[in-house]
PDB file of N, CA and C in Angstrom:
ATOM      1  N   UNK A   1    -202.421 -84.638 -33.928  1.00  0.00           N
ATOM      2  CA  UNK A   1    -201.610 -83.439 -34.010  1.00  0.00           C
ATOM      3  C   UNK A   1    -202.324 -82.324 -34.760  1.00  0.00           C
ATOM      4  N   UNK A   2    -203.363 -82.866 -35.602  1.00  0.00           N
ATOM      5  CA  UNK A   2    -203.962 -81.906 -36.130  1.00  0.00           C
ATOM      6  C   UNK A   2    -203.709 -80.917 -37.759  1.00  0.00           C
ATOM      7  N   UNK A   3    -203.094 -82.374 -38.041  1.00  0.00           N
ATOM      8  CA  UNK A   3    -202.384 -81.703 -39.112  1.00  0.00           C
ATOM      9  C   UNK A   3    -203.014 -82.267 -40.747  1.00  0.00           C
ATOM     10  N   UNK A   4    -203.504 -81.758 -41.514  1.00  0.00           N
ATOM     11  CA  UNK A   4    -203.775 -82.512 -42.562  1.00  0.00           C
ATOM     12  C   UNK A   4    -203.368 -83.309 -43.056  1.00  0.00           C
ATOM     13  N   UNK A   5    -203.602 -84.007 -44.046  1.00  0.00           N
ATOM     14  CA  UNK A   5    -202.824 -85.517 -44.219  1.00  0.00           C
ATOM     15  C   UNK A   5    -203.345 -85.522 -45.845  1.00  0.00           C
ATOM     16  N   UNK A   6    -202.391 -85.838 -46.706  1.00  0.00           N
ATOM     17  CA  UNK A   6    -202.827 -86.485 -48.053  1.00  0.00           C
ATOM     18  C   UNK A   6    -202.352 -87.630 -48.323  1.00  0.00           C
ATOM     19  N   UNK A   7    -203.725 -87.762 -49.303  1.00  0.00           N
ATOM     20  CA  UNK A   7    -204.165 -89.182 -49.070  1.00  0.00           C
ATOM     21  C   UNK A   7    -204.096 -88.967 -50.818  1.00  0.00           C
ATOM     22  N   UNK A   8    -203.540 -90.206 -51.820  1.00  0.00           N
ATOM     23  CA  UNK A   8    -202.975 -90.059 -52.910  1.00  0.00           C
ATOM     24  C   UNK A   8    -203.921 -90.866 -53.735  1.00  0.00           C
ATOM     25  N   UNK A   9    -204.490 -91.585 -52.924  1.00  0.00           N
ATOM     26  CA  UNK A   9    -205.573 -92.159 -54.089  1.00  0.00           C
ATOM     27  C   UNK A   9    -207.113 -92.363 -52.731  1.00  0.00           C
ATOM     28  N   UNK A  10    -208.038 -92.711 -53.762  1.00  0.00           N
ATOM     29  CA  UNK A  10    -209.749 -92.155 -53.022  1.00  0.00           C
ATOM     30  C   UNK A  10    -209.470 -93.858 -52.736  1.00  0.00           C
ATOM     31  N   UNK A  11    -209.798 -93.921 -51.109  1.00  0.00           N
ATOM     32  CA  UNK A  11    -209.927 -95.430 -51.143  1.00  0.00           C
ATOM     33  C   UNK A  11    -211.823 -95.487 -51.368  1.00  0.00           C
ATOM     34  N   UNK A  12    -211.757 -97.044 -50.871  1.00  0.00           N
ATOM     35  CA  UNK A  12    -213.047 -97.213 -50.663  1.00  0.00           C
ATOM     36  C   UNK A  12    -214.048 -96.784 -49.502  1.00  0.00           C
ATOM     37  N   UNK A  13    -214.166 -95.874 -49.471  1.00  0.00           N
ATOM     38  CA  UNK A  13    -214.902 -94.886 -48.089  1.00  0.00           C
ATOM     39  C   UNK A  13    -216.019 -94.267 -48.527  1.00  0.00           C
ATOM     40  N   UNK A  14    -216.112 -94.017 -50.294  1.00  0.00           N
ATOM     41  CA  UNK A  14    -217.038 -93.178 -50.242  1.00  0.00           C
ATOM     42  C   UNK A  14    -218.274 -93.595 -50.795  1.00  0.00           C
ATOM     43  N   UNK A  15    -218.599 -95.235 -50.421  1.00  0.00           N
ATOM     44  CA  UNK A  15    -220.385 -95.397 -50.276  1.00  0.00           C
ATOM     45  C   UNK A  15    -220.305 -95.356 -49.015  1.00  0.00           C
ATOM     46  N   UNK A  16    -219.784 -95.534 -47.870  1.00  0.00           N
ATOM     47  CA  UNK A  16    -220.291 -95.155 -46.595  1.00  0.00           C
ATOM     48  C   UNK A  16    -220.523 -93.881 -46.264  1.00  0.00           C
ATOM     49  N   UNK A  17    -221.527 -93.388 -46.100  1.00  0.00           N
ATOM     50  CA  UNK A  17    -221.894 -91.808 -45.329  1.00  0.00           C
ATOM     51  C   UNK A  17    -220.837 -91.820 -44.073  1.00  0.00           C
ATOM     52  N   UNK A  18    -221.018 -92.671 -43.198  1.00  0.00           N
ATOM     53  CA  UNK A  18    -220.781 -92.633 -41.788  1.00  0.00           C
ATOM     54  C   UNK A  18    -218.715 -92.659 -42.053  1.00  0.00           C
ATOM     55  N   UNK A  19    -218.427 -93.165 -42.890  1.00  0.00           N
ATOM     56  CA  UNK A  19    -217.004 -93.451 -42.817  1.00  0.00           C
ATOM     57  C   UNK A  19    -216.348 -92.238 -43.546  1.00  0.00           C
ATOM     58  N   UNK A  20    -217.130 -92.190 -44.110  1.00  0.00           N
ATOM     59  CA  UNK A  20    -216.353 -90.691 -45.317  1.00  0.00           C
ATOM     60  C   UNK A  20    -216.745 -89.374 -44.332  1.00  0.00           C
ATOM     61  N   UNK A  21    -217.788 -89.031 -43.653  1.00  0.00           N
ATOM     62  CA  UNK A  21    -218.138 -87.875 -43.020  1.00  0.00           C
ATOM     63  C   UNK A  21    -217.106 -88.272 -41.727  1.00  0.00           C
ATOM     64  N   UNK A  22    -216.816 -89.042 -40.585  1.00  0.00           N
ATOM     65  CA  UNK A  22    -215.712 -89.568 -40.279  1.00  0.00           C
ATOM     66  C   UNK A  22    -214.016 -88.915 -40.893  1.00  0.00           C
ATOM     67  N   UNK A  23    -213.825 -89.135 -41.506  1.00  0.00           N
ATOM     68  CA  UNK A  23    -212.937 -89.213 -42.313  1.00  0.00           C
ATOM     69  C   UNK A  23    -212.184 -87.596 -43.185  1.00  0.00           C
ATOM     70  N   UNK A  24    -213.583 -86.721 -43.600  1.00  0.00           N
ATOM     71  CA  UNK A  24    -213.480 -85.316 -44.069  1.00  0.00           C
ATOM     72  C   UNK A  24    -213.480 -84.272 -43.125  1.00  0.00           C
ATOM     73  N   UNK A  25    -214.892 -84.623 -42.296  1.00  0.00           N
ATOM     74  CA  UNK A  25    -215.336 -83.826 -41.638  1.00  0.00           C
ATOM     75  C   UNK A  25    -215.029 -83.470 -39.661  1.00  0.00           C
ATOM     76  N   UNK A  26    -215.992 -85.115 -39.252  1.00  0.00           N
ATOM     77  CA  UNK A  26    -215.663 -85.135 -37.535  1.00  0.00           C
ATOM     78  C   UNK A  26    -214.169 -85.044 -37.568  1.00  0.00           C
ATOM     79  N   UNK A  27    -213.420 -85.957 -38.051  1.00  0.00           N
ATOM     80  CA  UNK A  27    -211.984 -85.664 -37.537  1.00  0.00           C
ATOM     81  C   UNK A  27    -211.711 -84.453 -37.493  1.00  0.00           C
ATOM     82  N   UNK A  28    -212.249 -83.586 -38.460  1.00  0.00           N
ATOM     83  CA  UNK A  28    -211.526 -82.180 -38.663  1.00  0.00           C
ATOM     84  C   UNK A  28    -211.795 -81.050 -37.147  1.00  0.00           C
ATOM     85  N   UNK A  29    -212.721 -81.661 -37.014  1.00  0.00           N
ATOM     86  CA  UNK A  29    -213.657 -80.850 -35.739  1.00  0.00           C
ATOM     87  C   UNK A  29    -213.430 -81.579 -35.051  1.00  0.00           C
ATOM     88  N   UNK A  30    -213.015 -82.693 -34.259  1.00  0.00           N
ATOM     89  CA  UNK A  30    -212.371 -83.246 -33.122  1.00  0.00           C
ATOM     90  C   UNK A  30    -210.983 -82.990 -33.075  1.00  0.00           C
ATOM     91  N   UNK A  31    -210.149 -83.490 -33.652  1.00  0.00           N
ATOM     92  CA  UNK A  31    -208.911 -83.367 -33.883  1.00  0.00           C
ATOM     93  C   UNK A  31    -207.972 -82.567 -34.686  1.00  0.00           C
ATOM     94  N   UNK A  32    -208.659 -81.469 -35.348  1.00  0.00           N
ATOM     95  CA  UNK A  32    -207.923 -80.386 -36.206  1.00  0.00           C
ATOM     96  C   UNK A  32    -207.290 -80.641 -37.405  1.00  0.00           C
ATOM     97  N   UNK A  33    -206.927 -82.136 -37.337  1.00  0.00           N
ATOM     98  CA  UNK A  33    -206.554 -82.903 -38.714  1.00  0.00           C
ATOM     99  C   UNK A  33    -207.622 -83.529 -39.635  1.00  0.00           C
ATOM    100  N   UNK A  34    -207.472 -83.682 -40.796  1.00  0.00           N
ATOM    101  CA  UNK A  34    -208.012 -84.378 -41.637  1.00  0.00           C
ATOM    102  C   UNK A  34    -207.421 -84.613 -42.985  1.00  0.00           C
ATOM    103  N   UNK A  35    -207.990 -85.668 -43.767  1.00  0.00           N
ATOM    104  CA  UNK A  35    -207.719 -85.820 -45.014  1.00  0.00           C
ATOM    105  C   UNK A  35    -207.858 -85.158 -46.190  1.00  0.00           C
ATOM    106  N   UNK A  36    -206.540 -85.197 -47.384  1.00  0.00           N
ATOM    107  CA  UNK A  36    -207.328 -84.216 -48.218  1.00  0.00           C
ATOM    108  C   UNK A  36    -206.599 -85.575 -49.790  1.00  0.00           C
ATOM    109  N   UNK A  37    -208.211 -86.099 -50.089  1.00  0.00           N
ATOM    110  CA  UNK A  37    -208.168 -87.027 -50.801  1.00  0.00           C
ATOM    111  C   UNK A  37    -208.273 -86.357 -52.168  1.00  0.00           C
ATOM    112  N   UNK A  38    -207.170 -86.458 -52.566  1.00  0.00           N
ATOM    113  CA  UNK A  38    -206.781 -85.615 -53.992  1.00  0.00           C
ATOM    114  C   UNK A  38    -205.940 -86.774 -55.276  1.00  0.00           C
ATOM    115  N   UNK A  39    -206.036 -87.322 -56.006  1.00  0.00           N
ATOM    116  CA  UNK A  39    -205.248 -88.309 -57.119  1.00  0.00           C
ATOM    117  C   UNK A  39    -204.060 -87.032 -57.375  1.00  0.00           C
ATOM    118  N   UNK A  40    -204.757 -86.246 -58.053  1.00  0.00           N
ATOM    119  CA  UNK A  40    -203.503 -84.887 -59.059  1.00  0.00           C
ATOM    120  C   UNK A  40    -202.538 -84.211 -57.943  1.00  0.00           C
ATOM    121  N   UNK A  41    -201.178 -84.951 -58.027  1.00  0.00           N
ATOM    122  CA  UNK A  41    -200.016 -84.218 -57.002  1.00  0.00           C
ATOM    123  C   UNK A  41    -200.137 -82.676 -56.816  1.00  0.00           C
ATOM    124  N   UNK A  42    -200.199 -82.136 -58.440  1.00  0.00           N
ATOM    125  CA  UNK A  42    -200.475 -81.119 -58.392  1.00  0.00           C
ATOM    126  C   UNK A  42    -201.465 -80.213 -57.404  1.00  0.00           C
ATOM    127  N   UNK A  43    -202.721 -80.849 -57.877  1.00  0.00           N
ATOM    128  CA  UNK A  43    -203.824 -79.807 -57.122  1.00  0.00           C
ATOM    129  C   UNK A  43    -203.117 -80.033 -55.530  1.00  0.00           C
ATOM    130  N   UNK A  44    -203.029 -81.444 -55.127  1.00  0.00           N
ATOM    131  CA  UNK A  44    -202.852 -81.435 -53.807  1.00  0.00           C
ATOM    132  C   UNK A  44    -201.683 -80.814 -53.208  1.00  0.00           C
ATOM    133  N   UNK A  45    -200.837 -80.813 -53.773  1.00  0.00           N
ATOM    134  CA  UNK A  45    -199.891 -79.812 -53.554  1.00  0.00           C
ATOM    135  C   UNK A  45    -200.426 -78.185 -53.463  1.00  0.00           C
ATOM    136  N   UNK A  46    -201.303 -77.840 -54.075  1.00  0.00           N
ATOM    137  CA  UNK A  46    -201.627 -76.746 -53.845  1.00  0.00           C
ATOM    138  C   UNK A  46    -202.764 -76.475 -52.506  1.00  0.00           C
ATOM    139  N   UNK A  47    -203.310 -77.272 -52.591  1.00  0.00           N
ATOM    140  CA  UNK A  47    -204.152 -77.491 -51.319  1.00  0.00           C
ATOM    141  C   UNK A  47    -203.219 -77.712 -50.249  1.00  0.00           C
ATOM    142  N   UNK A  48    -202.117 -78.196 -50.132  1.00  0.00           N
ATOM    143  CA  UNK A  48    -201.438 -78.387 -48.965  1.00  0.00           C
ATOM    144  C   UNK A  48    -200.697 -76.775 -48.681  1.00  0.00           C
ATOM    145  N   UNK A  49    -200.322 -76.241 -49.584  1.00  0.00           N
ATOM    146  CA  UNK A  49    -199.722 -75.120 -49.388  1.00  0.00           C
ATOM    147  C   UNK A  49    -200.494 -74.132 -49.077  1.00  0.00           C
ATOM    148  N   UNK A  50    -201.961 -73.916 -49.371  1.00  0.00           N
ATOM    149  CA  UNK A  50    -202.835 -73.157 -49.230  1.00  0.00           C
ATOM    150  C   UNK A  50    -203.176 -73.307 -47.690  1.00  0.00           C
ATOM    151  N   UNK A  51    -203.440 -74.436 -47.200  1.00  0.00           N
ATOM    152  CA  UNK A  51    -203.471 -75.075 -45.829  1.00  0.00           C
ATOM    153  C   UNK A  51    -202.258 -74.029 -44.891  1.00  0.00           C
ATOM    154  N   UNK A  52    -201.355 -74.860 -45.143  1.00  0.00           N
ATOM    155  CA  UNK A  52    -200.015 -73.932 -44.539  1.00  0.00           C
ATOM    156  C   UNK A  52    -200.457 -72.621 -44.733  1.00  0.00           C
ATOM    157  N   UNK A  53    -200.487 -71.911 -45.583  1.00  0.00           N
ATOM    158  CA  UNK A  53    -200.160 -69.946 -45.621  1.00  0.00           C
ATOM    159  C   UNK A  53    -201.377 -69.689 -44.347  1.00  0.00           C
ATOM    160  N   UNK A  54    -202.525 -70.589 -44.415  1.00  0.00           N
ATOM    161  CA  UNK A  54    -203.968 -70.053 -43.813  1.00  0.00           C
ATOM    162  C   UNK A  54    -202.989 -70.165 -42.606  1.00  0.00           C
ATOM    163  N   UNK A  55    -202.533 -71.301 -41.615  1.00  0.00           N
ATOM    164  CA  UNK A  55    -202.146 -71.311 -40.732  1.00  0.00           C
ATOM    165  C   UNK A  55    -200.898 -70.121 -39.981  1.00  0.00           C
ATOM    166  N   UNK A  56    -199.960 -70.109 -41.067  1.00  0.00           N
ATOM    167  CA  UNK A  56    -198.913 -69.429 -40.928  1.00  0.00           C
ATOM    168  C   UNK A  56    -199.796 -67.485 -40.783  1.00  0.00           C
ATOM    169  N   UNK A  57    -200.875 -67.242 -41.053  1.00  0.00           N
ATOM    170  CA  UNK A  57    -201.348 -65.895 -41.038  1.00  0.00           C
ATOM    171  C   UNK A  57    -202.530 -66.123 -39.893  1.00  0.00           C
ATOM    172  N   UNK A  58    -203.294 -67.363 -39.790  1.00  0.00           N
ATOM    173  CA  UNK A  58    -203.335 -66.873 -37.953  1.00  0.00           C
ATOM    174  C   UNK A  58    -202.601 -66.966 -36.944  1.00  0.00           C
ATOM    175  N   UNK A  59    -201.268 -67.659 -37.119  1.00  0.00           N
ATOM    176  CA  UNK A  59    -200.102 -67.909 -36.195  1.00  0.00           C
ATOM    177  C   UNK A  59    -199.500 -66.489 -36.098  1.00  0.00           C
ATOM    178  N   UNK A  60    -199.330 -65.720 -37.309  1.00  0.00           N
ATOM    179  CA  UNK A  60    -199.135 -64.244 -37.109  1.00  0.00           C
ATOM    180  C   UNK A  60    -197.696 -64.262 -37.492  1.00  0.00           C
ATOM    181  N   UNK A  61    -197.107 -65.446 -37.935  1.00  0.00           N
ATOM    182  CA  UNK A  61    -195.974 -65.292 -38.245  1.00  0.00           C
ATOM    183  C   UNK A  61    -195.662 -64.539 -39.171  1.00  0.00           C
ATOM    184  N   UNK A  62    -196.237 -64.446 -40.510  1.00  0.00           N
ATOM    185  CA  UNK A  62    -195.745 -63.184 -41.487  1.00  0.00           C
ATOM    186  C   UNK A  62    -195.467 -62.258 -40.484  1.00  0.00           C
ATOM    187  N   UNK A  63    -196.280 -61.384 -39.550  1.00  0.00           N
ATOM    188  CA  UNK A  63    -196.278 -60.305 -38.995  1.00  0.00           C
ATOM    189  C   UNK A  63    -195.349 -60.317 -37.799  1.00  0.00           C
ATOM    190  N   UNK A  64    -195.084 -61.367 -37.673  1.00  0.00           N
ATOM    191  CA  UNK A  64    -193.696 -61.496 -36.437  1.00  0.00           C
ATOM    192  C   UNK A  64    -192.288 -61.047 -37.146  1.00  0.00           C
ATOM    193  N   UNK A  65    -192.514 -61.828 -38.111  1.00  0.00           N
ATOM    194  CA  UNK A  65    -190.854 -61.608 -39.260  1.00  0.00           C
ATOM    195  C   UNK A  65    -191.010 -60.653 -39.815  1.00  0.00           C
ATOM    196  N   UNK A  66    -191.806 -59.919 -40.330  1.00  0.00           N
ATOM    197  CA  UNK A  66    -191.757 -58.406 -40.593  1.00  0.00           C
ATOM    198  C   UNK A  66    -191.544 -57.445 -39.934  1.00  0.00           C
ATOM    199  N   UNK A  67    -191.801 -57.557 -38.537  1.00  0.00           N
ATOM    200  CA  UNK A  67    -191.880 -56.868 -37.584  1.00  0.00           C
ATOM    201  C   UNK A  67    -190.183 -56.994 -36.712  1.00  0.00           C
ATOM    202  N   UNK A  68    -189.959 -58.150 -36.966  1.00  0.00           N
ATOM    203  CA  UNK A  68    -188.051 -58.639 -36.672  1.00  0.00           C
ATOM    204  C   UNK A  68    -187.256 -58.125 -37.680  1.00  0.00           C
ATOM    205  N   UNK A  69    -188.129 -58.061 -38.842  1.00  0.00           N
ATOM    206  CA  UNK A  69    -186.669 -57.583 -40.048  1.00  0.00           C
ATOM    207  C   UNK A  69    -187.010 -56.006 -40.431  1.00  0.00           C
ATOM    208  N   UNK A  70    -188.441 -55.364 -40.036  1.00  0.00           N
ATOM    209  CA  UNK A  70    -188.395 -54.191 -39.926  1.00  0.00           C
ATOM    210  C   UNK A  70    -189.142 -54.459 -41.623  1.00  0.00           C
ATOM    211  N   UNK A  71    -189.548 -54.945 -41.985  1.00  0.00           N
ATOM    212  CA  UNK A  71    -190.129 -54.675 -43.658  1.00  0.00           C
ATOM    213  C   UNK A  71    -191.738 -55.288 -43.503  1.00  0.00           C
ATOM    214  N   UNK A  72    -192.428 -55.050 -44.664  1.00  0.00           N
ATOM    215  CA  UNK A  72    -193.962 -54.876 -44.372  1.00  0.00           C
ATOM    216  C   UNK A  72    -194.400 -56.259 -44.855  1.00  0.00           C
ATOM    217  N   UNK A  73    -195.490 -56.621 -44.321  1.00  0.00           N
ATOM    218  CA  UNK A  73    -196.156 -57.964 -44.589  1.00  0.00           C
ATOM    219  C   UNK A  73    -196.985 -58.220 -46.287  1.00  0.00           C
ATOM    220  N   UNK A  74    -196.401 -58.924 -46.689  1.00  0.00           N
ATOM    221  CA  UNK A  74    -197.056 -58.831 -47.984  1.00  0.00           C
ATOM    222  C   UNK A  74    -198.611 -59.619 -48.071  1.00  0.00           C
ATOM    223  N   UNK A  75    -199.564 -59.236 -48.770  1.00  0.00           N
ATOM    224  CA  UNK A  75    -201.181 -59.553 -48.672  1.00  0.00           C
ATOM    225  C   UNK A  75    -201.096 -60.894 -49.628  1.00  0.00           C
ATOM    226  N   UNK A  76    -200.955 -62.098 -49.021  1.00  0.00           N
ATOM    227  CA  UNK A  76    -201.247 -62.964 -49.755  1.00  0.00           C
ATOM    228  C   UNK A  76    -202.582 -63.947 -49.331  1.00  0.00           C
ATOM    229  N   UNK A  77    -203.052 -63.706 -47.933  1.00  0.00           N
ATOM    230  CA  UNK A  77    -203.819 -64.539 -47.240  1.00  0.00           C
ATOM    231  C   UNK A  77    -204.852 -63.496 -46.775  1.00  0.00           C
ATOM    232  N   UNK A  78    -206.402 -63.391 -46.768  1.00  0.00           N
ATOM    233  CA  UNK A  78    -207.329 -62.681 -46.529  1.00  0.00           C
ATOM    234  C   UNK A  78    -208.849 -63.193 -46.011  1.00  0.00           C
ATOM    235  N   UNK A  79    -208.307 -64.700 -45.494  1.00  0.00           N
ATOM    236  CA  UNK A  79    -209.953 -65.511 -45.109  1.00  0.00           C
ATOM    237  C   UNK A  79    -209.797 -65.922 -43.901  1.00  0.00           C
TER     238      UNK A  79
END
């Protein structure tokens, strides 16, 4: 589906090159999904939300609902 995925603790993947690049990277570029191997809820929570806004501003949705409610898009996303 292509959707990121967190992953709450680092398993054992990362002496393999081939399983961890697998795992970060090809999936991300085959399938649009990948892992985001984070312990701290926190950070990953922020990484997940950061994920979302990127998506939600090439989907164009800020600029759809601004454009439906008549009020201006606020600059929170710029990459």
């Amino acid at each position: 589906m292509g959707l990121p995925t967190h992953v709450g603790v680092m398993p054992p993947i990362a002496g393999s090159e081939l399983v961890y690049g697998l795992t970060t990277q090809i999936a991300r570029d085959v399938f649009g999904g990948y892992f985001i191997f984070e312990t701290d809820w926190a950070k990953a929570a922020q990484k997940i939300l950061e994920r979302i806004e990127k998506r939600a501003w090439k989907l164009r949705v800020h600029r759809m609902t601004a454009d439906k409610y008549a009020s201006s898009v606020p600059v929170v996303y710029e990459g």
